[in-house]
C-alpha atoms as a PDB file:
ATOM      1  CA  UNK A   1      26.654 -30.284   0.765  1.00  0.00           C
ATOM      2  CA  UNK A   2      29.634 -29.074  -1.746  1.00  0.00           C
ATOM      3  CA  UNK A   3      28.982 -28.972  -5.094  1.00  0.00           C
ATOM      4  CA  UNK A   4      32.286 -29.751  -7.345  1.00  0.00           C
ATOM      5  CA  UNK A   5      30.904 -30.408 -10.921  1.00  0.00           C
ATOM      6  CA  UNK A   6      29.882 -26.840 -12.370  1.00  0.00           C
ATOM      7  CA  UNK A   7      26.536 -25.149 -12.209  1.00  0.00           C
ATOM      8  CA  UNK A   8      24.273 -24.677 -15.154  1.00  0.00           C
ATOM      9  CA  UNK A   9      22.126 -21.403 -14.538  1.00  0.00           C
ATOM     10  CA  UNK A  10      19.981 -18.895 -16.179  1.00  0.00           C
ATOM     11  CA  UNK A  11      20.523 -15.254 -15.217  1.00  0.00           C
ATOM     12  CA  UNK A  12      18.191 -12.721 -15.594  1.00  0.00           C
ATOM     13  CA  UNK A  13      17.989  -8.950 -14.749  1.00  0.00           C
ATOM     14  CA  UNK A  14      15.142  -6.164 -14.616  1.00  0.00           C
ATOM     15  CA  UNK A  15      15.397  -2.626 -13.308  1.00  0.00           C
ATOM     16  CA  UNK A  16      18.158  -3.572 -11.478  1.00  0.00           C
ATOM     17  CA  UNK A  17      16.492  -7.055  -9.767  1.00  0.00           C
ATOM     18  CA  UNK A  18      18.620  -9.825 -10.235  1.00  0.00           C
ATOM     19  CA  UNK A  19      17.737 -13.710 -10.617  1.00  0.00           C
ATOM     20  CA  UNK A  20      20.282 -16.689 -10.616  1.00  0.00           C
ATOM     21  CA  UNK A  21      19.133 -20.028 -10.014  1.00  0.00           C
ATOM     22  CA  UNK A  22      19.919 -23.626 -10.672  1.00  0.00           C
ATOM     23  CA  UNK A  23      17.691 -25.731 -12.739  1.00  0.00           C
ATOM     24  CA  UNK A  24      15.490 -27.255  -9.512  1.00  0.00           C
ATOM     25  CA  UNK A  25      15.006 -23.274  -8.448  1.00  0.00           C
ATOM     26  CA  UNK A  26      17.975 -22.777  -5.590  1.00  0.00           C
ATOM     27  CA  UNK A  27      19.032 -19.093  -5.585  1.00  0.00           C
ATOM     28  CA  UNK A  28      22.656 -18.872  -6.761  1.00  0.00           C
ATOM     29  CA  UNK A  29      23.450 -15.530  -5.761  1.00  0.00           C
ATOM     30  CA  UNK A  30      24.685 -15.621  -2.438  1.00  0.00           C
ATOM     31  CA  UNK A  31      27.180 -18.489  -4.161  1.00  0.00           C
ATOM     32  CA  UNK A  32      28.351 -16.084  -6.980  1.00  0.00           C
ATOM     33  CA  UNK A  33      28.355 -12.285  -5.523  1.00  0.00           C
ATOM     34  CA  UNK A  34      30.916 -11.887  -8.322  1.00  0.00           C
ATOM     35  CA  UNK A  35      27.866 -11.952 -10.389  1.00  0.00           C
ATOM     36  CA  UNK A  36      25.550  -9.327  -8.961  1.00  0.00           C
ATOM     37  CA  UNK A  37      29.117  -7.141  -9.738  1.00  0.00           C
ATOM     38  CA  UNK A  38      29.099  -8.143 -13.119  1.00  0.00           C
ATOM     39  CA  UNK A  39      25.781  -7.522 -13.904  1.00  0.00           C
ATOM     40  CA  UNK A  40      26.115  -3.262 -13.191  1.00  0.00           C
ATOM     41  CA  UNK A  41      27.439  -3.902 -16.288  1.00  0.00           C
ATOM     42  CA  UNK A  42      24.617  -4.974 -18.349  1.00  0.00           C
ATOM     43  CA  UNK A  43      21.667  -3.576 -19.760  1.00  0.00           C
ATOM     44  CA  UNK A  44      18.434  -3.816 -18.257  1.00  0.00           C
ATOM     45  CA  UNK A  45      16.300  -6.614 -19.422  1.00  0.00           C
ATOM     46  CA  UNK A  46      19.272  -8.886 -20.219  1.00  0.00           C
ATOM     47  CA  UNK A  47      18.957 -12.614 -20.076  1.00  0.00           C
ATOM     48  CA  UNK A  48      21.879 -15.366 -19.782  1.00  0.00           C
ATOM     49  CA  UNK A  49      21.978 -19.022 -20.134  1.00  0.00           C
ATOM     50  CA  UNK A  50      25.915 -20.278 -18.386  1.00  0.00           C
ATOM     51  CA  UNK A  51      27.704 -22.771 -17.132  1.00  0.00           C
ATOM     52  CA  UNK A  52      29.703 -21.815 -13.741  1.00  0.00           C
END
């Protein structure tokens, strides 16, 4: 099923483990490998609240 509205999801990272998921616990990184790019980028132990 497409999604077309936008995604609310926390991100969080840890010794370089990412997590991205939607609010009912769907893994959102295979949707957004942008992210995992973007998040190199960050410090360890970072936590983000977005809307995709």
């Amino acid at each position: 099923m497409v999604k077309w509205d936008r995604w609310r999801a926390p991100f969080m990272t840890d010794v370089g483990h990412l997590v991205l998921h939607s609010r009912q616990g769907t893994a959102l990184l295979p949707s957004f490998p942008e992210v995992r790019t973007g998040a190199a980028q960050l410090p360890n132990t970072t936590a983000l609240d977005g809307v995709m």
